[in-house]
C-alpha atoms as a PDB file:
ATOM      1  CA  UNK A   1     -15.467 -28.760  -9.228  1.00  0.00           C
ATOM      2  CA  UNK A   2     -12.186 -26.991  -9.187  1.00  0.00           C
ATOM      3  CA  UNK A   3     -11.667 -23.843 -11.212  1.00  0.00           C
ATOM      4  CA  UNK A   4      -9.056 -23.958 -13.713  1.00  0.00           C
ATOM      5  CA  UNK A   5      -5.867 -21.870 -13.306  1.00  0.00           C
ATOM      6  CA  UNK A   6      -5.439 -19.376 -15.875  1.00  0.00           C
ATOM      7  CA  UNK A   7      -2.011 -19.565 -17.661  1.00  0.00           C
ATOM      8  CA  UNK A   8      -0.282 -16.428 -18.380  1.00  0.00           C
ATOM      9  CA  UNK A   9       2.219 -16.121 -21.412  1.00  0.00           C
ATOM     10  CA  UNK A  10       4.044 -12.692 -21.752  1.00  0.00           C
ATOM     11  CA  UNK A  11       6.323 -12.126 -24.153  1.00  0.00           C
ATOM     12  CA  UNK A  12      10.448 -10.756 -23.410  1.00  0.00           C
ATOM     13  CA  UNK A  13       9.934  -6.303 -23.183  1.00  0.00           C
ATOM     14  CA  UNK A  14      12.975  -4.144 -23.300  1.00  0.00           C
ATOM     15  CA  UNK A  15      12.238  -2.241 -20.301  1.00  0.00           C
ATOM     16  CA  UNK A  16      14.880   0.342 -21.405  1.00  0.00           C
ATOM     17  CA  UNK A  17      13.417   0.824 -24.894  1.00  0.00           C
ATOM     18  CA  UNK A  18       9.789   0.310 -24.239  1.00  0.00           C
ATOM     19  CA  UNK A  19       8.278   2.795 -21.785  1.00  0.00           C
ATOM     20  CA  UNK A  20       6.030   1.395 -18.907  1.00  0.00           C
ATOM     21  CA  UNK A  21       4.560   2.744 -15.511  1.00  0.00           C
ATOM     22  CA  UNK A  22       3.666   1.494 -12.849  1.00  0.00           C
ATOM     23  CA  UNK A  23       0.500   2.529 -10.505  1.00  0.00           C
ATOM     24  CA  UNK A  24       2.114   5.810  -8.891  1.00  0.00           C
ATOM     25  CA  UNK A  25       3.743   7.188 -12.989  1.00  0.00           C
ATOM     26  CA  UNK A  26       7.054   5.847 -12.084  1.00  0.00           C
ATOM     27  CA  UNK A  27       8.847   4.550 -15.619  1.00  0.00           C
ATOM     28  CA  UNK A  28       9.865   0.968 -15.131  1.00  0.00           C
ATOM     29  CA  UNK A  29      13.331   0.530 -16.415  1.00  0.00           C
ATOM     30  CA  UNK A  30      14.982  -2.756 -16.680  1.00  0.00           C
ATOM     31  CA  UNK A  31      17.700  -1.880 -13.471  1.00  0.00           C
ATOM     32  CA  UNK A  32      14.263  -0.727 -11.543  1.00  0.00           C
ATOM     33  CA  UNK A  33      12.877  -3.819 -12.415  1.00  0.00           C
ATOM     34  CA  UNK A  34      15.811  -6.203 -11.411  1.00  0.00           C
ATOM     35  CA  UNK A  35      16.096  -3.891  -7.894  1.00  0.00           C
ATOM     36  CA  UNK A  36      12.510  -4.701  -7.355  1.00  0.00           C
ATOM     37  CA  UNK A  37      12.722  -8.400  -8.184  1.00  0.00           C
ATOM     38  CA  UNK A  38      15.857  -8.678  -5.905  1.00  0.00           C
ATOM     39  CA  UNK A  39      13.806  -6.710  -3.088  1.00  0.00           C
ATOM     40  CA  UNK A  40      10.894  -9.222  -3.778  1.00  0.00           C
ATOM     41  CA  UNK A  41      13.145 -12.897  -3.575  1.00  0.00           C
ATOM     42  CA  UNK A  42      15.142 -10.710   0.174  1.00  0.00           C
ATOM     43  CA  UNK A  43      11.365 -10.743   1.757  1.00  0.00           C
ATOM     44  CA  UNK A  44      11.096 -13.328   4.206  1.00  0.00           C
ATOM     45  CA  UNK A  45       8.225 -15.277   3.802  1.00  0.00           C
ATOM     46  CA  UNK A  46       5.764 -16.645   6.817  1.00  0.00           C
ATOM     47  CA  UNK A  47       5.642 -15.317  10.382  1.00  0.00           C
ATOM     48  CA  UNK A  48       8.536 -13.222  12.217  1.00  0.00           C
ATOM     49  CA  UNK A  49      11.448 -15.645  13.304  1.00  0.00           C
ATOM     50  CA  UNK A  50      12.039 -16.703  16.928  1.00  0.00           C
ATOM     51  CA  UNK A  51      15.456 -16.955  16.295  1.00  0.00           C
ATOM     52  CA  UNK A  52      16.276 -13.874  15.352  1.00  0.00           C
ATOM     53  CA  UNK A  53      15.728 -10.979  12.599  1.00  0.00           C
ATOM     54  CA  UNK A  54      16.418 -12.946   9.235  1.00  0.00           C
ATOM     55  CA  UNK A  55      16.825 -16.150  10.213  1.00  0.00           C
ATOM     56  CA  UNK A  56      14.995 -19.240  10.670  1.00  0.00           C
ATOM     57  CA  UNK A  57      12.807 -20.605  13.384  1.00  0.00           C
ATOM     58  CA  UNK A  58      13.492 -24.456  13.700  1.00  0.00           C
ATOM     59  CA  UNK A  59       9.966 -26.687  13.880  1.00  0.00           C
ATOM     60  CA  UNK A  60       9.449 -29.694  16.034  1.00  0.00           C
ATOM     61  CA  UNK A  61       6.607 -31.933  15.335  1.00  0.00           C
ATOM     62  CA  UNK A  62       5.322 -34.501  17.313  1.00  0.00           C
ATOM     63  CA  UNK A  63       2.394 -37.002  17.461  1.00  0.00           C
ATOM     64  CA  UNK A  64      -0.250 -36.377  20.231  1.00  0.00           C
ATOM     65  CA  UNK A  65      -3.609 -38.268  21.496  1.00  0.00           C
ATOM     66  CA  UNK A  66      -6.527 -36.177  19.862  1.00  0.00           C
ATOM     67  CA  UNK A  67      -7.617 -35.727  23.785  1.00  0.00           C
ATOM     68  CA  UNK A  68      -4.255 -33.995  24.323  1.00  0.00           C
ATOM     69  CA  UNK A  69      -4.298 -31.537  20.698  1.00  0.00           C
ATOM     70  CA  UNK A  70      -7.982 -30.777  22.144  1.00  0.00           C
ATOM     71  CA  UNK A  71      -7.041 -29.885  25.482  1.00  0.00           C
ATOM     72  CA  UNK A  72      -3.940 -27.644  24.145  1.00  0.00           C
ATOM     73  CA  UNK A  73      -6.597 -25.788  21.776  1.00  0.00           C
ATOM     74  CA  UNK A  74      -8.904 -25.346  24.374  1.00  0.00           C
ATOM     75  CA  UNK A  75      -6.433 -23.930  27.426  1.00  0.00           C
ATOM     76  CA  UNK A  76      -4.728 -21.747  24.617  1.00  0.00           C
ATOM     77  CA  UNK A  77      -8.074 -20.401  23.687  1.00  0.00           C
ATOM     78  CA  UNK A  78      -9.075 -19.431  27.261  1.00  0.00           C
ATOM     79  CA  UNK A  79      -5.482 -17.958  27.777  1.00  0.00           C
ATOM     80  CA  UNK A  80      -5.869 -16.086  24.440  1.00  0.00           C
ATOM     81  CA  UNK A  81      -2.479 -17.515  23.760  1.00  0.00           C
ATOM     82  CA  UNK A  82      -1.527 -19.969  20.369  1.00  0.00           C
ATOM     83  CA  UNK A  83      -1.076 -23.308  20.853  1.00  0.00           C
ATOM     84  CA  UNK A  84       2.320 -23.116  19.987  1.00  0.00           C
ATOM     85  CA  UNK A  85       3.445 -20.529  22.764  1.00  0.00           C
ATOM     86  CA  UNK A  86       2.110 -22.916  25.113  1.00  0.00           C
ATOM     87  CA  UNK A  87       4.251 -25.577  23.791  1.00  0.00           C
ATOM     88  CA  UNK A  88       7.017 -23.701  23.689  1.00  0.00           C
ATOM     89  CA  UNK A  89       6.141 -21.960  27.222  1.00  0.00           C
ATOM     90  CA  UNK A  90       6.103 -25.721  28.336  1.00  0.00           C
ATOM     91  CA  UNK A  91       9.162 -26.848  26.817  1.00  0.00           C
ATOM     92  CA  UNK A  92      11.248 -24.050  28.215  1.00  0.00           C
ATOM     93  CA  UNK A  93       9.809 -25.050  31.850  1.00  0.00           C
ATOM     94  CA  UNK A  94      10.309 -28.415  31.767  1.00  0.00           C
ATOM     95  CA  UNK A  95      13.911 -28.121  29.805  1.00  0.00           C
ATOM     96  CA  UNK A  96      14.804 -25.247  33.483  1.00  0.00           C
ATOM     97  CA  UNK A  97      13.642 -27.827  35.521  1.00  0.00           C
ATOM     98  CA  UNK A  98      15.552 -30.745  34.199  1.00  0.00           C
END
């Protein structure tokens, strides 16, 4: 049975009238709060980018035999490796080659 998700109400606070902390004794002012929101939504999500340093790695899926998605788990395993750089190690060769 799945546990039900607490819902959590709060109500609007004046950050610049109403005084609040936060764990280190630092007051919480409205401008600190919206400069720690914005900081919050600029944090890129997920694992580091391929492309580059704030931008986004492109996927490609594709549909494989179970036999083949076994044998990629397995080889990446024994070359302590993801399956992923393996597909892309074996895209880049094959893309030189062609």
């Amino acid at each position: 049975m799945k546990k039900a998700k607490k819902k959590i109400t709060a109500r609007y606070i004046d950050l610049d009238k109403e005084i609040i902390f936060d764990k280190s004794g630092s007051r919480i002012t409205e401008s600190r709060a919206r400069s720690i929101s914005q900081e919050v939504l600029n944090e890129v999500v997920g694992r580091p980018s391929l492309t580059g340093a704030g931008k986004e790695s492109p996927e490609i899926k594709a549909r494989v035999p179970l036999k083949l998605k076994k044998s990629l788990l397995l080889e990446a395993k024994r070359q302590g490796k993801t399956s992923s750089e393996l597909i892309r190690e074996a895209l880049e060769k094959f893309l030189r080659s062609a």
